[in-house]
PDB file of N, CA and C in Angstrom:
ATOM      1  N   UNK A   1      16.175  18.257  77.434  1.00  0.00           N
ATOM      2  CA  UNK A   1      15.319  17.788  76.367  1.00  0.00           C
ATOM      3  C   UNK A   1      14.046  18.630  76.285  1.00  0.00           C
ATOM      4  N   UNK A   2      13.270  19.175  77.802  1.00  0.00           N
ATOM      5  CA  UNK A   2      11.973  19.620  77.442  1.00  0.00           C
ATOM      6  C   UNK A   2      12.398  21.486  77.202  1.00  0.00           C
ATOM      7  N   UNK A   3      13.578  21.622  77.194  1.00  0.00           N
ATOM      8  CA  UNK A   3      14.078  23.067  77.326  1.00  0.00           C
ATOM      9  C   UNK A   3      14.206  23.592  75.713  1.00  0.00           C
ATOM     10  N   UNK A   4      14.903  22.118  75.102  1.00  0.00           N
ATOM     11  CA  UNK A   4      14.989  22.442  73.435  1.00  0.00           C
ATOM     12  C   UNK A   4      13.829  22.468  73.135  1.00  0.00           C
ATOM     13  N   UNK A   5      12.629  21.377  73.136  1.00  0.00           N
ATOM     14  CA  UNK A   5      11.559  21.142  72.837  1.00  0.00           C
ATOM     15  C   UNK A   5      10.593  22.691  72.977  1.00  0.00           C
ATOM     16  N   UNK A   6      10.391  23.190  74.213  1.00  0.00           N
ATOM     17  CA  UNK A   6      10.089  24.574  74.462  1.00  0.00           C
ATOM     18  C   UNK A   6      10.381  25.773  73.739  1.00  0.00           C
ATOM     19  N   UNK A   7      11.937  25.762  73.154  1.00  0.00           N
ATOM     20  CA  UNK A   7      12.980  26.675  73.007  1.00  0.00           C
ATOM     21  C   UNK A   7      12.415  26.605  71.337  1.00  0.00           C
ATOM     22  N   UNK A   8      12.256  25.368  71.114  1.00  0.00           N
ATOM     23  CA  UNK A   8      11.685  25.254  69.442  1.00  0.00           C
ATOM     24  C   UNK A   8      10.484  25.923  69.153  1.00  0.00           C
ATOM     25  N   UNK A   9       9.576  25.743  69.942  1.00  0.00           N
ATOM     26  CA  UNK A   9       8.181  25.718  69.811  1.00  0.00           C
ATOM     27  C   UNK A   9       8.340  27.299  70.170  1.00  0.00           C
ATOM     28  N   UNK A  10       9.061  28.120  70.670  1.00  0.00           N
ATOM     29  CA  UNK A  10       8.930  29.433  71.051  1.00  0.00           C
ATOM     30  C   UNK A  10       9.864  30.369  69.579  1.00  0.00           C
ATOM     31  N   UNK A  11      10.703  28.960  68.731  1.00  0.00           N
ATOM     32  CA  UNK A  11      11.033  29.541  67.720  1.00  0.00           C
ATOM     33  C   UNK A  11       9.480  29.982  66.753  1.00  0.00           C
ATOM     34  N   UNK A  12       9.231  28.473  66.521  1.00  0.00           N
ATOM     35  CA  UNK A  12       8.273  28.382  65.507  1.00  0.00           C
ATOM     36  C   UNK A  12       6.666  29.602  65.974  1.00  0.00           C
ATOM     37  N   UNK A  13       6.556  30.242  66.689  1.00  0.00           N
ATOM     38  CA  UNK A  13       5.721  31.088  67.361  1.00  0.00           C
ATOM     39  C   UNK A  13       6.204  32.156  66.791  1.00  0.00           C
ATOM     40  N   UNK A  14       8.070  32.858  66.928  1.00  0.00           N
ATOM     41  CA  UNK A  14       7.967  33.673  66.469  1.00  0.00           C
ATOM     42  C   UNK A  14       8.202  33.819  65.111  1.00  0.00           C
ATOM     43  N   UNK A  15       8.649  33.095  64.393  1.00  0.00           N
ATOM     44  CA  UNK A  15       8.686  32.936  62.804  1.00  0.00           C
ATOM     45  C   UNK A  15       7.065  33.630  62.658  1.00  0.00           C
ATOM     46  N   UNK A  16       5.856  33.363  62.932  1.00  0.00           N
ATOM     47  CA  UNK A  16       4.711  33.729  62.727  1.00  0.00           C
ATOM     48  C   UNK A  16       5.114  35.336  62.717  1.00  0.00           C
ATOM     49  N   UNK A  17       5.914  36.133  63.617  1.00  0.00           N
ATOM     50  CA  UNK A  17       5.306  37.708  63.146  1.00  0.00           C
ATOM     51  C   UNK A  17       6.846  38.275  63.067  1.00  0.00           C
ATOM     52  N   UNK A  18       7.724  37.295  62.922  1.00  0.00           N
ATOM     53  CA  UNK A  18       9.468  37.997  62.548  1.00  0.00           C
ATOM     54  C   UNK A  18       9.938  37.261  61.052  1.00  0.00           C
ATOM     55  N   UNK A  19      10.795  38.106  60.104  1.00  0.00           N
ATOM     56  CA  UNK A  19      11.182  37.226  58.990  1.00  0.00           C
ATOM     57  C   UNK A  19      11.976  36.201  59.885  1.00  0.00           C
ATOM     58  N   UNK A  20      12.386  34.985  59.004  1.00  0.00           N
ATOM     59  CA  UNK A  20      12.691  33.652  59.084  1.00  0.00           C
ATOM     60  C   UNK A  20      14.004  33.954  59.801  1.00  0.00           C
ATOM     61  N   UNK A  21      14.960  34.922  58.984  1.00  0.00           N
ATOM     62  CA  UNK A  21      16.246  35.161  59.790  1.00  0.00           C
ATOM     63  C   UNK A  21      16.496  35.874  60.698  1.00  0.00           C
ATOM     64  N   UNK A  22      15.510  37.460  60.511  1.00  0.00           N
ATOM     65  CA  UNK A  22      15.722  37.516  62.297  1.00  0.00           C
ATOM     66  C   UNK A  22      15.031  36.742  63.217  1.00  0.00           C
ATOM     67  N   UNK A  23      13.962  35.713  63.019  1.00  0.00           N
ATOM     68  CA  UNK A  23      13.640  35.103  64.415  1.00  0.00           C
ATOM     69  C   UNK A  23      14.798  34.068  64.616  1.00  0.00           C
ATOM     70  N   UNK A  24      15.656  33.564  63.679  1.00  0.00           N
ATOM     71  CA  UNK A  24      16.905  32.508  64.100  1.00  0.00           C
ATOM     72  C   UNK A  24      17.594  32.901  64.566  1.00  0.00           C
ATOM     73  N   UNK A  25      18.090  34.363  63.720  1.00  0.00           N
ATOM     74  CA  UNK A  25      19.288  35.187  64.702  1.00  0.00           C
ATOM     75  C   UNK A  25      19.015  35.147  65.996  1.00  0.00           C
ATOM     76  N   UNK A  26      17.446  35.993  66.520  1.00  0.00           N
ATOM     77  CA  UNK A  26      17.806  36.218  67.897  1.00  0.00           C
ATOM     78  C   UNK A  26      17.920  35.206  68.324  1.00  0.00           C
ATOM     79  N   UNK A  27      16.841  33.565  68.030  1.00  0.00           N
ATOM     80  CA  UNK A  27      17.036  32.331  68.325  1.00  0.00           C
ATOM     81  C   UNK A  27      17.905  32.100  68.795  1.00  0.00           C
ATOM     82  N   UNK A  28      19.469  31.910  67.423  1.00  0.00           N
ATOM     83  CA  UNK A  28      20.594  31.478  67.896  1.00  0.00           C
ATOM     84  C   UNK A  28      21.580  32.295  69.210  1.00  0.00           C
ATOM     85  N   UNK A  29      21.187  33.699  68.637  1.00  0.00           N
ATOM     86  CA  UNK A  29      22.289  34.689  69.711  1.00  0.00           C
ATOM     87  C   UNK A  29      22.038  34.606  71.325  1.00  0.00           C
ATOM     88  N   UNK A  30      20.554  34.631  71.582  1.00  0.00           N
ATOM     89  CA  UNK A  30      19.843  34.404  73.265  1.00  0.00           C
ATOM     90  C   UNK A  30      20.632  32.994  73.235  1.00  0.00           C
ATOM     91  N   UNK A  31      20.645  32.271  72.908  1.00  0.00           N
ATOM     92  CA  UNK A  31      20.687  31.048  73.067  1.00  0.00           C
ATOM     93  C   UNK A  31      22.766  30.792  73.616  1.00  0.00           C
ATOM     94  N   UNK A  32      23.218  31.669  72.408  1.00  0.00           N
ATOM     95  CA  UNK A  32      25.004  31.595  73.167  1.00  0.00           C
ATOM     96  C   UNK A  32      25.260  32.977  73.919  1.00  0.00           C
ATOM     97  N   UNK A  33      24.002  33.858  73.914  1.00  0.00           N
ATOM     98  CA  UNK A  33      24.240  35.096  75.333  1.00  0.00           C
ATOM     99  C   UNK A  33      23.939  33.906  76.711  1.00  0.00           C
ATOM    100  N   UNK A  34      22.724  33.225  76.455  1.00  0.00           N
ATOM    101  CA  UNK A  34      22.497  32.427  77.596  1.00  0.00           C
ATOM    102  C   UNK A  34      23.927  31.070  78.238  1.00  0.00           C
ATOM    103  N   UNK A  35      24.278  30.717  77.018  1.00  0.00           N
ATOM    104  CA  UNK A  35      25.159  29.420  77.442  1.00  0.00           C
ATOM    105  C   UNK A  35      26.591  30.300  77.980  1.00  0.00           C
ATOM    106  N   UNK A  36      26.946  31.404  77.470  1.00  0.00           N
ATOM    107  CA  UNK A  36      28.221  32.279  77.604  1.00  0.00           C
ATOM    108  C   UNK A  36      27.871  32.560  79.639  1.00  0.00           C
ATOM    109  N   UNK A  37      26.562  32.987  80.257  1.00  0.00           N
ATOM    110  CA  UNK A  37      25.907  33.660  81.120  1.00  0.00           C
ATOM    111  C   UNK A  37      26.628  32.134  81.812  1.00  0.00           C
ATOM    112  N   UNK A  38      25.674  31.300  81.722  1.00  0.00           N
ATOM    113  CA  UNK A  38      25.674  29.905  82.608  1.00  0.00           C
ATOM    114  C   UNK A  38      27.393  29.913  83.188  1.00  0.00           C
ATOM    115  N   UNK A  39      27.822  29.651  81.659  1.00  0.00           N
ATOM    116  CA  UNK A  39      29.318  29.360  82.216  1.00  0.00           C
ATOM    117  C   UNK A  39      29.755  30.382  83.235  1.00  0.00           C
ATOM    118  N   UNK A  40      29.547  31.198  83.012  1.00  0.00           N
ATOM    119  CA  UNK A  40      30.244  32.186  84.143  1.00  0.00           C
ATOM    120  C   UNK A  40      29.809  31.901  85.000  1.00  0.00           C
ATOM    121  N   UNK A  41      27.960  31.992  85.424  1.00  0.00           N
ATOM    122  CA  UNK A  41      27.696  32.055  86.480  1.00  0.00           C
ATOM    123  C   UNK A  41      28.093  30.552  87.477  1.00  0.00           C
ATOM    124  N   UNK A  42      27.947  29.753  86.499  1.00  0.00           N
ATOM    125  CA  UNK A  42      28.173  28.039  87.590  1.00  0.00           C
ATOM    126  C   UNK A  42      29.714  27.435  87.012  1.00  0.00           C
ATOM    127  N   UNK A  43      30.111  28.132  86.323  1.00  0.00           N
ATOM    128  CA  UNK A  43      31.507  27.349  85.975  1.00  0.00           C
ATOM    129  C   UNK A  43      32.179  28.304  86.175  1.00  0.00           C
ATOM    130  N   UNK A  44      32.424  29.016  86.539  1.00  0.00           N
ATOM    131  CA  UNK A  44      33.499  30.242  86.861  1.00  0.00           C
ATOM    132  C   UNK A  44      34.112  30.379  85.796  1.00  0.00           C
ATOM    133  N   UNK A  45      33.576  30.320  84.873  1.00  0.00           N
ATOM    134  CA  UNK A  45      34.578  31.103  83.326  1.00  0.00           C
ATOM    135  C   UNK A  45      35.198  32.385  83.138  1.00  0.00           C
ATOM    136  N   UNK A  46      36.040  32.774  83.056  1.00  0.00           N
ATOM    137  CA  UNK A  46      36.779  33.892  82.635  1.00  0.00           C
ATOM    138  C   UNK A  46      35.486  35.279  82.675  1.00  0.00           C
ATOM    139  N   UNK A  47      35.262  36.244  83.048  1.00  0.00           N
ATOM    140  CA  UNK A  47      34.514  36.984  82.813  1.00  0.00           C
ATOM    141  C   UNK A  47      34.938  38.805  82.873  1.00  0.00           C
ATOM    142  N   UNK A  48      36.165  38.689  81.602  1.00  0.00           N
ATOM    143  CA  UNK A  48      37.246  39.498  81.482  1.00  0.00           C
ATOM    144  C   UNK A  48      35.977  40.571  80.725  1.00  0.00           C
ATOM    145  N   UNK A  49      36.778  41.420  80.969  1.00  0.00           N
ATOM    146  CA  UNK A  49      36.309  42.582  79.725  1.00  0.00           C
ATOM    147  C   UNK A  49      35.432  42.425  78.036  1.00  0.00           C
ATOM    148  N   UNK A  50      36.680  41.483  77.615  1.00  0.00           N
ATOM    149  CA  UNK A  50      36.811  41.341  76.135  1.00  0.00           C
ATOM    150  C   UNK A  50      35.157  40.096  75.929  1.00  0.00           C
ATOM    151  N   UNK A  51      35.615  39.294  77.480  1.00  0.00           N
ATOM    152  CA  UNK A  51      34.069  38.549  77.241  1.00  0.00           C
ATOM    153  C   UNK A  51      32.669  39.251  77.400  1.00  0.00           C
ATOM    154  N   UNK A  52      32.297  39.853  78.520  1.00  0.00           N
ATOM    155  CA  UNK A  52      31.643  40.872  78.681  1.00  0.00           C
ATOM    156  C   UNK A  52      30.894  42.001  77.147  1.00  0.00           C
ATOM    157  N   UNK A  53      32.129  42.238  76.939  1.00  0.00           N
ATOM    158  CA  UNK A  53      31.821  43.412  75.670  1.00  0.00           C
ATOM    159  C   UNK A  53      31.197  42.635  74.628  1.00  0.00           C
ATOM    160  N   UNK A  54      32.092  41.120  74.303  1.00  0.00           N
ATOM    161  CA  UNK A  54      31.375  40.478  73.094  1.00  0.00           C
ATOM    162  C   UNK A  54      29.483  39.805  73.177  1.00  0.00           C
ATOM    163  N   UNK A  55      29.705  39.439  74.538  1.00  0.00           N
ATOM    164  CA  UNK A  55      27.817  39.238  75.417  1.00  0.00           C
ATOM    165  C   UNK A  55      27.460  40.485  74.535  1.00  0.00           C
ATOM    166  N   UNK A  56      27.922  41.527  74.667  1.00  0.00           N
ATOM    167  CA  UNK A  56      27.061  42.538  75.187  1.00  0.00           C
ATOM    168  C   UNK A  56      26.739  43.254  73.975  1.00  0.00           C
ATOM    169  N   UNK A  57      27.705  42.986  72.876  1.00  0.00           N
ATOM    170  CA  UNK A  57      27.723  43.162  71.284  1.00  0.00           C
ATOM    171  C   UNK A  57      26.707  42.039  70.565  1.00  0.00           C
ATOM    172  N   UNK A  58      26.397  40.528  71.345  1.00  0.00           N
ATOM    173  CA  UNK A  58      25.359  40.212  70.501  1.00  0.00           C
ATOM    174  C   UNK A  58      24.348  40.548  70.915  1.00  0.00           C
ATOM    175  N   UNK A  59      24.168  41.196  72.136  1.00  0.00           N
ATOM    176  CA  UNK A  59      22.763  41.545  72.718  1.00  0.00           C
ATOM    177  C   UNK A  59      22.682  42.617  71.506  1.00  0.00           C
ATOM    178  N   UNK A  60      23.283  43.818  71.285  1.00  0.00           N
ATOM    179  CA  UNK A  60      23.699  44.655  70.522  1.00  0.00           C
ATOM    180  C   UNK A  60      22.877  44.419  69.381  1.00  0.00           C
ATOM    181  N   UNK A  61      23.114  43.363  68.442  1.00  0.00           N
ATOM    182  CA  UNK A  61      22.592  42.620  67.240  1.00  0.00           C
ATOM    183  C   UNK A  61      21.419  42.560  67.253  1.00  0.00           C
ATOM    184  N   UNK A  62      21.152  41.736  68.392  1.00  0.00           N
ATOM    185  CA  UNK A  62      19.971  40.999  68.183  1.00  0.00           C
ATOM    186  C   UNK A  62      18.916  42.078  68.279  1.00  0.00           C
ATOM    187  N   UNK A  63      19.163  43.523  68.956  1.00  0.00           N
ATOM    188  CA  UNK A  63      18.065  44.343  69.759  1.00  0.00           C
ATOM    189  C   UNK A  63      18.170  45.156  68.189  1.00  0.00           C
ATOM    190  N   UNK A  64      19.185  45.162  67.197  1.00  0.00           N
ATOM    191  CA  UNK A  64      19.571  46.514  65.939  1.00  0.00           C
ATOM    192  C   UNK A  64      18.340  45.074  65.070  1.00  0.00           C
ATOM    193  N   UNK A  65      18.457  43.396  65.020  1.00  0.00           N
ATOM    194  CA  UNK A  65      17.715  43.132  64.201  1.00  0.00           C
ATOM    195  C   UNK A  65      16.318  43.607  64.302  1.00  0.00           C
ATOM    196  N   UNK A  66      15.831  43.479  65.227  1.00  0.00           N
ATOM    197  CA  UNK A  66      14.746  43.438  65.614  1.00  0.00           C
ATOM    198  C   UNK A  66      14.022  44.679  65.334  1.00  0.00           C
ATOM    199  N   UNK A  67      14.991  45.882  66.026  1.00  0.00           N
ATOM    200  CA  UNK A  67      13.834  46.980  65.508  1.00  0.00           C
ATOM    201  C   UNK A  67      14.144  47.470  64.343  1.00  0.00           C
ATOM    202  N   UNK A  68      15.197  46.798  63.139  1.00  0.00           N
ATOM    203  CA  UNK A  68      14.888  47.123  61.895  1.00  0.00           C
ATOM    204  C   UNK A  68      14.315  46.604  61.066  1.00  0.00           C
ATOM    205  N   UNK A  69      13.818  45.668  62.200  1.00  0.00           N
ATOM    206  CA  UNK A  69      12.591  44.266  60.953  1.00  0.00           C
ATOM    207  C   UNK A  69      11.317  45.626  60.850  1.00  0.00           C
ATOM    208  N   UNK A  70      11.082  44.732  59.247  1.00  0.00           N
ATOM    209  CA  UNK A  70       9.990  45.648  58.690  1.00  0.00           C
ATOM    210  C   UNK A  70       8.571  45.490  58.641  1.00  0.00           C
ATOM    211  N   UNK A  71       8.283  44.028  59.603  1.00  0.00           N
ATOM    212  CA  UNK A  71       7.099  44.053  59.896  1.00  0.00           C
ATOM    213  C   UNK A  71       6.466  45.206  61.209  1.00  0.00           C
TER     214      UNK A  71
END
């Protein structure tokens, strides 16, 4: 509860100096790079190739939104 609450308030911070959709994108993408991470690390989830590469393709995204934002 105080993690969303945090996680919000660190949205609404960066909306102040990112457009609206890249601060959600990275919002949303950290957010299933992080839950994808957990599972592996404490649930022993599959941590094949194909999962790996796709982590590693939204990190990918999120780092191409960011430095093509035009602020």
């Amino acid at each position: 509860m105080i993690s969303g609450g945090v996680s919000f308030y660190l949205l609404v911070l960066a909306i102040k100096t990112l457009p609206l959709g890249t601060a959600y994108a990275v919002w949303t993408g950290m957010g299933a790079v992080g839950v994808a991470a957990l599972g592996i690390i404490l649930f022993k989830e599959s941590a094949d190739l194909y999962r790996l590469l796709s982590i590693t393709l939204v990190i990918a995204g999120i780092i191409g939104l960011k430095l093509t934002d035009s602020h």
